[in-house]
N, C-alpha and C. Protein backbone atom coordinates (compact mmCIF):
# COMPACT_ATOMS: atom_id res chain seq x y z
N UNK A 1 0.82 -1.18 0.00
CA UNK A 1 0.00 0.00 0.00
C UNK A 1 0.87 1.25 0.00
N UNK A 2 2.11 1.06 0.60
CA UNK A 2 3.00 2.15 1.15
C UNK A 2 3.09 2.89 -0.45
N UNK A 3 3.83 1.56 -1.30
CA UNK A 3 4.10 1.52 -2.76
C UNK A 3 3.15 2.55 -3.50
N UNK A 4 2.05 2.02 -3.36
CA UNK A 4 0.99 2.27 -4.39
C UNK A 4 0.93 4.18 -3.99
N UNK A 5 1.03 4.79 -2.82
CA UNK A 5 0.66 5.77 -2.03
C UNK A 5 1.73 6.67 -2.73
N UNK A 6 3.14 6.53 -2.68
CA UNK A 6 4.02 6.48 -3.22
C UNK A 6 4.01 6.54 -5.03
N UNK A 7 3.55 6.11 -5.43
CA UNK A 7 3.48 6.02 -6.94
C UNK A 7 2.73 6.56 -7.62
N UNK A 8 1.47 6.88 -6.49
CA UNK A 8 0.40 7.54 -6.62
C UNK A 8 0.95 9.39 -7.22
N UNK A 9 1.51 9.48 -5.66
CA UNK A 9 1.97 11.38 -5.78
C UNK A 9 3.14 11.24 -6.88
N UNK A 10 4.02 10.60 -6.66
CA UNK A 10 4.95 10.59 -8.06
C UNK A 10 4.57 10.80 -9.50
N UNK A 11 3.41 10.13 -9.57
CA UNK A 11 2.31 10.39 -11.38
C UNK A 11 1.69 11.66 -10.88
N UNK A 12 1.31 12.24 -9.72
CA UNK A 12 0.65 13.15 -9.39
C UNK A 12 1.53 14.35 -9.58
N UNK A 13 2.42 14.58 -9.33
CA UNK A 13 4.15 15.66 -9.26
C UNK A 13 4.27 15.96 -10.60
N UNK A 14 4.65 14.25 -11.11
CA UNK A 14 4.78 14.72 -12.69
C UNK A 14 3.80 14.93 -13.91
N UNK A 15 2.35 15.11 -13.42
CA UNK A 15 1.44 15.66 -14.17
C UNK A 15 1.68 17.50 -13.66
N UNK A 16 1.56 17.10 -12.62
CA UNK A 16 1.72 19.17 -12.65
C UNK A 16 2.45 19.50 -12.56
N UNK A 17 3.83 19.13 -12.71
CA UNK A 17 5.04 19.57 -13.08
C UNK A 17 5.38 19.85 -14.32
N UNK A 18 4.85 19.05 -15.49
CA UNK A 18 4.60 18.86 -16.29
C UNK A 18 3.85 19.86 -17.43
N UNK A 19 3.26 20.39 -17.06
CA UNK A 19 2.00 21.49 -17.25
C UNK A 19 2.57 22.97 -17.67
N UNK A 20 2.74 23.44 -18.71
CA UNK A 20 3.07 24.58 -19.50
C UNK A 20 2.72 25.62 -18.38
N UNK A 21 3.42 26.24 -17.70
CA UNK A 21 3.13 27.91 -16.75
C UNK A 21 2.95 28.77 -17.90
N UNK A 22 1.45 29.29 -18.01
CA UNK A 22 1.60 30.91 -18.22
C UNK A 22 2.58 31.63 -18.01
N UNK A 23 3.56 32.05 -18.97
CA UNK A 23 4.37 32.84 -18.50
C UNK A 23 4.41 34.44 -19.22
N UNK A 24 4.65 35.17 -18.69
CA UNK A 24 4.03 36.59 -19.21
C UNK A 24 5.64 37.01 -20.07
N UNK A 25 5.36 37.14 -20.98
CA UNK A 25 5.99 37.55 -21.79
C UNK A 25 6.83 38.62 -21.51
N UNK A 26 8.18 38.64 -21.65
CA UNK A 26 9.44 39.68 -21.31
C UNK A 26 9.01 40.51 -22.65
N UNK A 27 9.25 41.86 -21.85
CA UNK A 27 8.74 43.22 -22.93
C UNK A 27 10.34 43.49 -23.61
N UNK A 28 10.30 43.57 -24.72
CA UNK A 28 11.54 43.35 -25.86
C UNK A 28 12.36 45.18 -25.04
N UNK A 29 13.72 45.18 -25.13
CA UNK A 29 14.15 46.24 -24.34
C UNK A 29 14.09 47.43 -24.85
N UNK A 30 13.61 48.50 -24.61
CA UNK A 30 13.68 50.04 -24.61
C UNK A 30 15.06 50.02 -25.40
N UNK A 31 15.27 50.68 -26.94
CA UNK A 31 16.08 51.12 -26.90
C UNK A 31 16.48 52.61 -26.70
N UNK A 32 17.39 53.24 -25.84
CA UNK A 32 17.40 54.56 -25.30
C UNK A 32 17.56 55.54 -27.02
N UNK A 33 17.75 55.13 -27.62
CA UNK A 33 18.46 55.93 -28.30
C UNK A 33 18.08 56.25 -29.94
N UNK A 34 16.77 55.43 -29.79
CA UNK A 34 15.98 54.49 -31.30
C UNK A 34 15.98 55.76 -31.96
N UNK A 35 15.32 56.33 -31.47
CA UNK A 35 14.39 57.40 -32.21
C UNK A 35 15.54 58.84 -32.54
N UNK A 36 15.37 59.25 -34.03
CA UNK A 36 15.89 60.20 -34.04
C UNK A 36 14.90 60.74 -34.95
N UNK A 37 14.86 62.24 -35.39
CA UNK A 37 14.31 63.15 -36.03
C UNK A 37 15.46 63.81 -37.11
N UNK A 38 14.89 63.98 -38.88
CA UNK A 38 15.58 64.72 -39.12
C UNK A 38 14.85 65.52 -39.74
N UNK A 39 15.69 66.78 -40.66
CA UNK A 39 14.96 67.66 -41.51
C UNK A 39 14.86 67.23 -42.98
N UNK A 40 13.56 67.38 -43.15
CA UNK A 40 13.37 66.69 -44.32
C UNK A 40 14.10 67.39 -45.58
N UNK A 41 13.97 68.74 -45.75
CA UNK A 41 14.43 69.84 -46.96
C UNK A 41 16.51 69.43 -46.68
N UNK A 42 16.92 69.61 -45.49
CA UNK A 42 18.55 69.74 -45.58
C UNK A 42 19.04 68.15 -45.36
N UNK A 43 18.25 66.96 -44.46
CA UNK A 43 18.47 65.71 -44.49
C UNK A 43 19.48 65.78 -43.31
N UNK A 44 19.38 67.07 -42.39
CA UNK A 44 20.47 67.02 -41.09
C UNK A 44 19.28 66.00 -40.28
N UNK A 45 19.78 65.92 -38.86
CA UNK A 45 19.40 65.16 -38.09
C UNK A 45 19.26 66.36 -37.24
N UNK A 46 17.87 66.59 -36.71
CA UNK A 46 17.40 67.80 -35.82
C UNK A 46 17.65 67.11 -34.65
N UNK A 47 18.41 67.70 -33.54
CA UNK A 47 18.79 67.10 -32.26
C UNK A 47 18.25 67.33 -31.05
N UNK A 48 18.49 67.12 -30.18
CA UNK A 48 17.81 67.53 -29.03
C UNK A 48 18.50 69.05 -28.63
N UNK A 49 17.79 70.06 -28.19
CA UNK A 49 18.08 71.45 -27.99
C UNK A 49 18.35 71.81 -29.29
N UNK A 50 17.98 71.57 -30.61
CA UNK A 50 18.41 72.57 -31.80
C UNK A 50 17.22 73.41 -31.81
N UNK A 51 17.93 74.63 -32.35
CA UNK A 51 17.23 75.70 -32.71
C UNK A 51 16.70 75.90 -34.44
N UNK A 52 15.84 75.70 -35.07
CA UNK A 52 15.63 75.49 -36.05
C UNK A 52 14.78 77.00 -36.44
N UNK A 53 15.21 77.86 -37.73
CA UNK A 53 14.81 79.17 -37.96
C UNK A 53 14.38 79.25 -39.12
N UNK A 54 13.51 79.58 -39.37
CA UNK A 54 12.59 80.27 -40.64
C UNK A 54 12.44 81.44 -40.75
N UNK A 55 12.50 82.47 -41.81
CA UNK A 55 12.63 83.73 -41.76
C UNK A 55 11.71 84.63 -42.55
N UNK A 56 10.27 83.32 -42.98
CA UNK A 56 9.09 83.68 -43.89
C UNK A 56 7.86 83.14 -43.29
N UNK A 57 7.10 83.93 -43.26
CA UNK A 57 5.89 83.93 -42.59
C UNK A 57 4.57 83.16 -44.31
N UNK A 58 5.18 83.38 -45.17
CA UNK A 58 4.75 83.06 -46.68
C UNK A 58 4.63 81.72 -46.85
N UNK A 59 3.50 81.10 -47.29
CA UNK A 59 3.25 79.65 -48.03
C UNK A 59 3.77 79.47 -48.88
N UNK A 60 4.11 80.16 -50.14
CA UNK A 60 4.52 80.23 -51.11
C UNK A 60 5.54 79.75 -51.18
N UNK A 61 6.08 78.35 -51.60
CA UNK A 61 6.61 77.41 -51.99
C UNK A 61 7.20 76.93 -50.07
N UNK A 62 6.60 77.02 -49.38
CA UNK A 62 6.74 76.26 -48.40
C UNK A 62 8.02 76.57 -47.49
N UNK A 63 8.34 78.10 -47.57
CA UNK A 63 9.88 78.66 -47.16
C UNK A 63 9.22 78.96 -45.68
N UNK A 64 7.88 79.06 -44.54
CA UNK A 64 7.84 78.40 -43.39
C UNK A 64 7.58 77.47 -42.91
N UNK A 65 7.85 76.66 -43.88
CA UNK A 65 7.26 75.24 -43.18
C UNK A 65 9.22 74.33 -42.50
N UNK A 66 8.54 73.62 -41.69
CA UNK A 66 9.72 73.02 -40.98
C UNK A 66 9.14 71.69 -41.55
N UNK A 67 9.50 71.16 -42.39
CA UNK A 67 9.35 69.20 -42.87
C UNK A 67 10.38 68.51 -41.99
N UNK A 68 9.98 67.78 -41.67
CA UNK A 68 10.90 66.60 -41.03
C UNK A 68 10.12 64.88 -41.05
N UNK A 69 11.39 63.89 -40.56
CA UNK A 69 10.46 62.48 -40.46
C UNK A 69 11.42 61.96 -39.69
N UNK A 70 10.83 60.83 -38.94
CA UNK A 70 11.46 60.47 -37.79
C UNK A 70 11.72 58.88 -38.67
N UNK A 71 13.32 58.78 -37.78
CA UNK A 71 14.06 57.68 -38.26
C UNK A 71 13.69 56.60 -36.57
N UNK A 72 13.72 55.08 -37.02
CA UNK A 72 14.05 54.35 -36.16
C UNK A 72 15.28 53.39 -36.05
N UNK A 73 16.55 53.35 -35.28
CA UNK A 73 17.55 52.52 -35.19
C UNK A 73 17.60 51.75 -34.45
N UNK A 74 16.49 50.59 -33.99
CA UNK A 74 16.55 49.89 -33.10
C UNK A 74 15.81 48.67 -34.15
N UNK A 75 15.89 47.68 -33.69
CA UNK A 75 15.70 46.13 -34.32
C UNK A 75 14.40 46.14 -33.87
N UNK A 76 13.31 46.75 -33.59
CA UNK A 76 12.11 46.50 -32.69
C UNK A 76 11.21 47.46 -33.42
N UNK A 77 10.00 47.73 -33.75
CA UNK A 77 9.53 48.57 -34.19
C UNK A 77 8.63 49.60 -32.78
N UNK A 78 8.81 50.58 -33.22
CA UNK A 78 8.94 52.12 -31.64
C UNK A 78 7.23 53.14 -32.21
N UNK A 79 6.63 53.49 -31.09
CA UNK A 79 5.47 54.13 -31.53
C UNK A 79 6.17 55.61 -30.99
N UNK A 80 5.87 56.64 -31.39
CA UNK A 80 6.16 58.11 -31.40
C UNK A 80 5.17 59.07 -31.40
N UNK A 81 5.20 60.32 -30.42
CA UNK A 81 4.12 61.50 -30.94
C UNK A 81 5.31 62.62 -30.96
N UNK A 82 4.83 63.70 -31.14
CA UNK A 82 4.93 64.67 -30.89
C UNK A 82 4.15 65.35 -30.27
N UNK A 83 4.98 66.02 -28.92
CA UNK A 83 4.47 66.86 -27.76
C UNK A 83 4.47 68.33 -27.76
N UNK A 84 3.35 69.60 -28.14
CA UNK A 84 3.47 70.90 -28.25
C UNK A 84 4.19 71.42 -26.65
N UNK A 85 5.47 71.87 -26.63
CA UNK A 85 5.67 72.25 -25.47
C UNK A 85 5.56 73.56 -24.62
N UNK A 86 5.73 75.11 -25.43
CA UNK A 86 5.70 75.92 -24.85
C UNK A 86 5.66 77.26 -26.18
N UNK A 87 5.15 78.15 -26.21
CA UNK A 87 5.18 78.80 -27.20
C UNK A 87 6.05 80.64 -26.84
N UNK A 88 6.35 81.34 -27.13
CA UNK A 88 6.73 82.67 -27.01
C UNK A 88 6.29 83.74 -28.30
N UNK A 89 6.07 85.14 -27.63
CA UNK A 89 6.69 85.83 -28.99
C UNK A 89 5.26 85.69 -29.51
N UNK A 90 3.80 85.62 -29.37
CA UNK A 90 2.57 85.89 -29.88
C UNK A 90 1.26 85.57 -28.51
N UNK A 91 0.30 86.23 -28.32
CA UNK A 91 -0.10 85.96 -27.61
C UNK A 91 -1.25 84.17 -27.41
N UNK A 92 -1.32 83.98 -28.86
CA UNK A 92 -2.13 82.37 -28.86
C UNK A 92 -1.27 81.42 -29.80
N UNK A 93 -1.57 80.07 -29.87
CA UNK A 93 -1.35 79.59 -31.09
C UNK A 93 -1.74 79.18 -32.28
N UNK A 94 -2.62 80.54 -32.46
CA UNK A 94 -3.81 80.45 -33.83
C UNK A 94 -3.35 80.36 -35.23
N UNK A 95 -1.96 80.96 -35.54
CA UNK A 95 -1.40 80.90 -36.69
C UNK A 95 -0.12 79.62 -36.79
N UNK A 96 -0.39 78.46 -35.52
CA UNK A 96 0.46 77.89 -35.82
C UNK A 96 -0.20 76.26 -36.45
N UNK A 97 0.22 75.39 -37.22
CA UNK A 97 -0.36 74.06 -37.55
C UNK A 97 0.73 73.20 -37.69
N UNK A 98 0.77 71.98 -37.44
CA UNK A 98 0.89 70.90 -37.49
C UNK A 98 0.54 69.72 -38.07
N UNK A 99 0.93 69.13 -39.00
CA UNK A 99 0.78 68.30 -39.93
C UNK A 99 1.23 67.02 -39.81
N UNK A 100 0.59 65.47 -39.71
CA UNK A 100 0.47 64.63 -39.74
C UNK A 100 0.63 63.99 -40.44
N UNK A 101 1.37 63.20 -41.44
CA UNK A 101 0.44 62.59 -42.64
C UNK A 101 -0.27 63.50 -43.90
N UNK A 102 -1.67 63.39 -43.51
CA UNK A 102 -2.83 64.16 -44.26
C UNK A 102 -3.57 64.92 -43.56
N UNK A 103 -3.20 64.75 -41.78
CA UNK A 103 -4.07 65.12 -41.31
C UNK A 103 -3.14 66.60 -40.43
N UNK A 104 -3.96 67.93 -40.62
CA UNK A 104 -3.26 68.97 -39.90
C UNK A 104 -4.13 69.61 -39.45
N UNK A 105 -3.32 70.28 -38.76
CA UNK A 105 -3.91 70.63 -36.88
C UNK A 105 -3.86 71.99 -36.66
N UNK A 106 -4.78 72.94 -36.84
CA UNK A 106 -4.03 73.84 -36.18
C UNK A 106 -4.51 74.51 -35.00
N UNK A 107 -5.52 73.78 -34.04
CA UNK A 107 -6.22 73.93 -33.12
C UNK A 107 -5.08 73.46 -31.62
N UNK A 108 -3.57 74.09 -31.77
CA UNK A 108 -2.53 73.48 -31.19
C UNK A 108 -2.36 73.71 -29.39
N UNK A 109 -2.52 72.78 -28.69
CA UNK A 109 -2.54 73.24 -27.13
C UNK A 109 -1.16 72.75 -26.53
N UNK A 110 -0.90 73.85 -25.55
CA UNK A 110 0.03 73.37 -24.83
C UNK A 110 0.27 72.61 -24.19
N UNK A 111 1.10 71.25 -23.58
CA UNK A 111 1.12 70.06 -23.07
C UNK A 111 0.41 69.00 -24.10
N UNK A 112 -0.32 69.10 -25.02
CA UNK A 112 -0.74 67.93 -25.79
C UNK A 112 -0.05 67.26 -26.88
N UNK A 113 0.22 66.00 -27.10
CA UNK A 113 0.79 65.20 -27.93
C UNK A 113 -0.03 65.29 -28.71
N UNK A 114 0.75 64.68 -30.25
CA UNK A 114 0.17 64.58 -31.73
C UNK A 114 0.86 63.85 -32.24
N UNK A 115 0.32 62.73 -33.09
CA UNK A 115 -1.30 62.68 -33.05
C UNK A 115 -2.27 62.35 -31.85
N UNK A 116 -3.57 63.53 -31.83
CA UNK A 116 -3.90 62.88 -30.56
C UNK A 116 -4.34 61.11 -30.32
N UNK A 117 -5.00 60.71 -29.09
CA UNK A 117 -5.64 59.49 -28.81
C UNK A 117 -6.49 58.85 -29.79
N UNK A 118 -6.97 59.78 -30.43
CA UNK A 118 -8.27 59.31 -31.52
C UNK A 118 -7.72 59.26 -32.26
N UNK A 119 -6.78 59.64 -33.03
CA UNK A 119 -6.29 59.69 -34.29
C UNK A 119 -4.99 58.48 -34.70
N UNK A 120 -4.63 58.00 -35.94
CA UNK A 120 -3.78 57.15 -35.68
C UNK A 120 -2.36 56.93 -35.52
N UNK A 121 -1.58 55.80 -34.82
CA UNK A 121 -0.41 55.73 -34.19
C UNK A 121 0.34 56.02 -35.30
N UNK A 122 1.48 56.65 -34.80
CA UNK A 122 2.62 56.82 -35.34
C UNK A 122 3.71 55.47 -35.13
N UNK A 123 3.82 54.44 -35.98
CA UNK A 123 4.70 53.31 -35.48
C UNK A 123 5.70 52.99 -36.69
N UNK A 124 7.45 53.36 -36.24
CA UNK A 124 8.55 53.24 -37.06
C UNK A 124 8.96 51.66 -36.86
N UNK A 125 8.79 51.10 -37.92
CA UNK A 125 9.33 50.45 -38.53
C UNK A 125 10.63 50.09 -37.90
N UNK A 126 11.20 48.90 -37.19
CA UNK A 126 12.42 48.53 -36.98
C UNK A 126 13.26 49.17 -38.31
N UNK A 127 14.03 49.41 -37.95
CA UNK A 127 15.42 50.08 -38.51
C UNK A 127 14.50 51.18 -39.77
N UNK A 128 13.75 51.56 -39.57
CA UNK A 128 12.95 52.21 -40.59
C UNK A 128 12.81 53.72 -40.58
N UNK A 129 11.57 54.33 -41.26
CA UNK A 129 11.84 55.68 -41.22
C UNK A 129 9.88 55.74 -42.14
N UNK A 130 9.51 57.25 -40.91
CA UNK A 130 7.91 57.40 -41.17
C UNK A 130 8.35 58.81 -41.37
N UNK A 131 7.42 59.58 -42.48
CA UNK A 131 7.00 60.62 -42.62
C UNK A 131 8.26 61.42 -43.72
N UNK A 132 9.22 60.23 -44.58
CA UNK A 132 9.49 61.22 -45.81
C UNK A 132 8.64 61.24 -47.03
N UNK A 133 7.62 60.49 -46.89
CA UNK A 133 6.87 60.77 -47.95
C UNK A 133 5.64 61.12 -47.60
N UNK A 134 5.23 61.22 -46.24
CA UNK A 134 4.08 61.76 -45.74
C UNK A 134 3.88 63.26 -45.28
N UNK A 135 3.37 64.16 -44.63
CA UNK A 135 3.56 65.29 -44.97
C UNK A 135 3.68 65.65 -43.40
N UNK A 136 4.58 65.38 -43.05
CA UNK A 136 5.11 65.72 -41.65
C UNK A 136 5.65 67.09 -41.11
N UNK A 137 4.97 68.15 -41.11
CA UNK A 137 5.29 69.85 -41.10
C UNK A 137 5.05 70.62 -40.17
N UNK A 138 5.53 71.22 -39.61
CA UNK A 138 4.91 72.70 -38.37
C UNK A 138 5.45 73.85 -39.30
N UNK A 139 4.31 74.71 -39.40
CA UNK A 139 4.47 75.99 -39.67
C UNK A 139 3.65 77.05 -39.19
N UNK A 140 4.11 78.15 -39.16
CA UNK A 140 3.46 79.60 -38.64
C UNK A 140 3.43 80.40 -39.61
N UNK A 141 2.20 81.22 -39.65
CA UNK A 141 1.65 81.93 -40.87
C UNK A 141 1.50 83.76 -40.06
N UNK A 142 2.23 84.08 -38.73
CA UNK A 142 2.13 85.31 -38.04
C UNK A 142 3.50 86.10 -37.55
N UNK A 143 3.82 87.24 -37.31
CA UNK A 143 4.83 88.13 -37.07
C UNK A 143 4.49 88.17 -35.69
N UNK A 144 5.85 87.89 -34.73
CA UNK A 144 5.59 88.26 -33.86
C UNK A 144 5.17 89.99 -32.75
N UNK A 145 4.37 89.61 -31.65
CA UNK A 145 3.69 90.76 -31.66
C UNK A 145 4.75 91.51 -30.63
N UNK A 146 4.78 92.89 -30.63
CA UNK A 146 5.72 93.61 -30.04
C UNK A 146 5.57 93.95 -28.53
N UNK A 147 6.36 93.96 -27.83
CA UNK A 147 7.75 93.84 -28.00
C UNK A 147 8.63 93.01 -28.53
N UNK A 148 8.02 91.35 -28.73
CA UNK A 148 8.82 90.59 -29.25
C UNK A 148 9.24 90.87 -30.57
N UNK A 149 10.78 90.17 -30.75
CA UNK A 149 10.84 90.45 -32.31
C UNK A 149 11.39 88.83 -32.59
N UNK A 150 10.65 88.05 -31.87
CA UNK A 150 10.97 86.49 -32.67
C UNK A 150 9.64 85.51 -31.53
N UNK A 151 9.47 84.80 -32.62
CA UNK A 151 8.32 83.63 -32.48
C UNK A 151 9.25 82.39 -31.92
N UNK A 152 8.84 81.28 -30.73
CA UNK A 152 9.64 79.94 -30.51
C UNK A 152 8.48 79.10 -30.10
N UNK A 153 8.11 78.36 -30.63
CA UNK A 153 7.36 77.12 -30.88
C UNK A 153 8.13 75.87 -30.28
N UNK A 154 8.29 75.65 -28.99
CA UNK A 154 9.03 73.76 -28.70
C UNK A 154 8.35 72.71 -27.97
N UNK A 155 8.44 72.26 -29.32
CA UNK A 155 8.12 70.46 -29.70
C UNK A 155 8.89 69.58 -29.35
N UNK A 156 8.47 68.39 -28.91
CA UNK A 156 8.90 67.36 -28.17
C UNK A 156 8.71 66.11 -29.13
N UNK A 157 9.82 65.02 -29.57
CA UNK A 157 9.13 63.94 -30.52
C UNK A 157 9.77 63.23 -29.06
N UNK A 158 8.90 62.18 -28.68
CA UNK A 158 9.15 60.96 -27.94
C UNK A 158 8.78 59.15 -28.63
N UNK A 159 9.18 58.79 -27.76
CA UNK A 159 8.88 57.47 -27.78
C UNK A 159 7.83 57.06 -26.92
N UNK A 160 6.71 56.00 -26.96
CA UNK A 160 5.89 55.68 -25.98
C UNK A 160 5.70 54.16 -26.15
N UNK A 161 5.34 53.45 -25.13
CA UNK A 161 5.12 51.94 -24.91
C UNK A 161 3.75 51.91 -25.33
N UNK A 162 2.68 50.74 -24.55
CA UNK A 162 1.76 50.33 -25.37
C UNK A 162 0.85 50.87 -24.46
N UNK A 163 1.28 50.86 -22.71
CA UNK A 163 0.19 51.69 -22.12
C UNK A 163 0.56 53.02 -22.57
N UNK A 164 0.89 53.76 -23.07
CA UNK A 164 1.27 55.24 -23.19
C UNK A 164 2.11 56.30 -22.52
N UNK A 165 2.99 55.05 -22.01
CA UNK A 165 4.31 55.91 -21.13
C UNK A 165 5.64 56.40 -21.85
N UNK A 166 5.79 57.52 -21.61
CA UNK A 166 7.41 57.68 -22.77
C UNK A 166 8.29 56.84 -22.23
N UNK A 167 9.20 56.25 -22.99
CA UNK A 167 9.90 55.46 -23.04
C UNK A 167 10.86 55.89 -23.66
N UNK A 168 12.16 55.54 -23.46
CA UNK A 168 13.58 56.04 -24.81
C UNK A 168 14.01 57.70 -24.73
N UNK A 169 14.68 58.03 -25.68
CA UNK A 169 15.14 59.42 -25.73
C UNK A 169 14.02 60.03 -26.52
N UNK A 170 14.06 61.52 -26.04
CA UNK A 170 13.50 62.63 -26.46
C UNK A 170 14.14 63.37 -27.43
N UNK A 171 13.41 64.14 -28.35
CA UNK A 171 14.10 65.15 -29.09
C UNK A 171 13.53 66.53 -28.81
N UNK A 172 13.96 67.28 -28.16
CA UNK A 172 13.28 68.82 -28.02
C UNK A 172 13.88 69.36 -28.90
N UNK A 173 12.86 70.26 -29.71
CA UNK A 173 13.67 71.47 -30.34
C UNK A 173 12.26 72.59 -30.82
N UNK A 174 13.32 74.08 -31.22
CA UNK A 174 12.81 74.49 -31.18
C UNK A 174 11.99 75.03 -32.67
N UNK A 175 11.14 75.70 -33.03
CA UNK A 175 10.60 76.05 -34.23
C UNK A 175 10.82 77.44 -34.29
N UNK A 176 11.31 78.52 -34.67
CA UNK A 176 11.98 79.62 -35.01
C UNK A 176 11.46 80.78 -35.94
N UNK A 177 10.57 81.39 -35.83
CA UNK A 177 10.65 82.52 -36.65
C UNK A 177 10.68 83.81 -36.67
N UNK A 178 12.07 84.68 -36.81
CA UNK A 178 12.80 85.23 -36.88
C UNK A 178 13.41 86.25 -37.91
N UNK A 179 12.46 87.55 -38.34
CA UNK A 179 12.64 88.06 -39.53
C UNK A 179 14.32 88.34 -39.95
């Protein structure tokens, strides 16, 4: 009987020992450094703290617009917004827009990312690159009001995970216009 009692929990051990654990999946690693931004018109790489200047308030062939598209260097594919950070040098941000894709904005608030929640993700491509053929732009169509004699627009491109936490390096810089 001892036997049988014995042989019993032994088939018993190795059935649930046996048994596949749920195991929660390791989140692939943050790379710090994935995300970069460049300018689309010169093909520099806009950095963190650059000052970027326009010196035309004019549509006309697009001499205020700032184009850029964000590169990814990480083996993993990275979701991204852009964050409106702080404005100077006009009293609202009625003459300023932001461009998406197809979709532009110029209803622009301070502290809010773009694209917003409703609208769709921005996601680079392992070792890839979004927005040189899409229409990825901030521009200002106003002179700044006096006393100022220059406009600064700074934008934030980040990285974010899947709950919506930034993740990785930032790019601040600034948007410039400056007769």
């Amino acid at each position: 009987m001892k036997k049988i009692v014995i042989l019993l929990f032994a088939v018993i051990t190795a059935i649930s020992c046996s048994k596949d654990d749920e195991q929660t999946p390791t989140p692939e690693p943050v790379a710090n450094t994935a995300l970069k931004v460049f300018h689309k018109t010169t093909g520099a790489e806009i950095k963190d703290g650059d000052v970027l200047n326009v010196n035309s308030i004019s549509s006309q062939g697009g001499a205020n617009e700032l184009k850029f598209y964000f590169k990814n260097t990480s083996s993993a594919p990275i979701n991204t917004k852009v964050k409106f950070i702080s404005f100077s040098g006009v009293p609202d941000t009625s003459y300023l827009s932001i461009c998406i894709g197809a979709q532009c904005l110029s209803s622009i608030i301070t502290g809010f990312s773009y694209p917003l929640s409703s609208e769709p993700i921005i996601t680079i491509p392992a070792n890839g690159i979004v927005g040189d053929i899409e229409g990825y732009k901030i521009f200002n169509t106003t002179t700044p009001v006096s006393p100022a004699t220059k406009i600064d627009y700074v934008f934030e491109a980040y990285q974010y995970d899947a709950s919506g936490n930034s993740v990785g390096n930032k790019v601040r810089f600034t948007y410039r216009y400056q007769q």
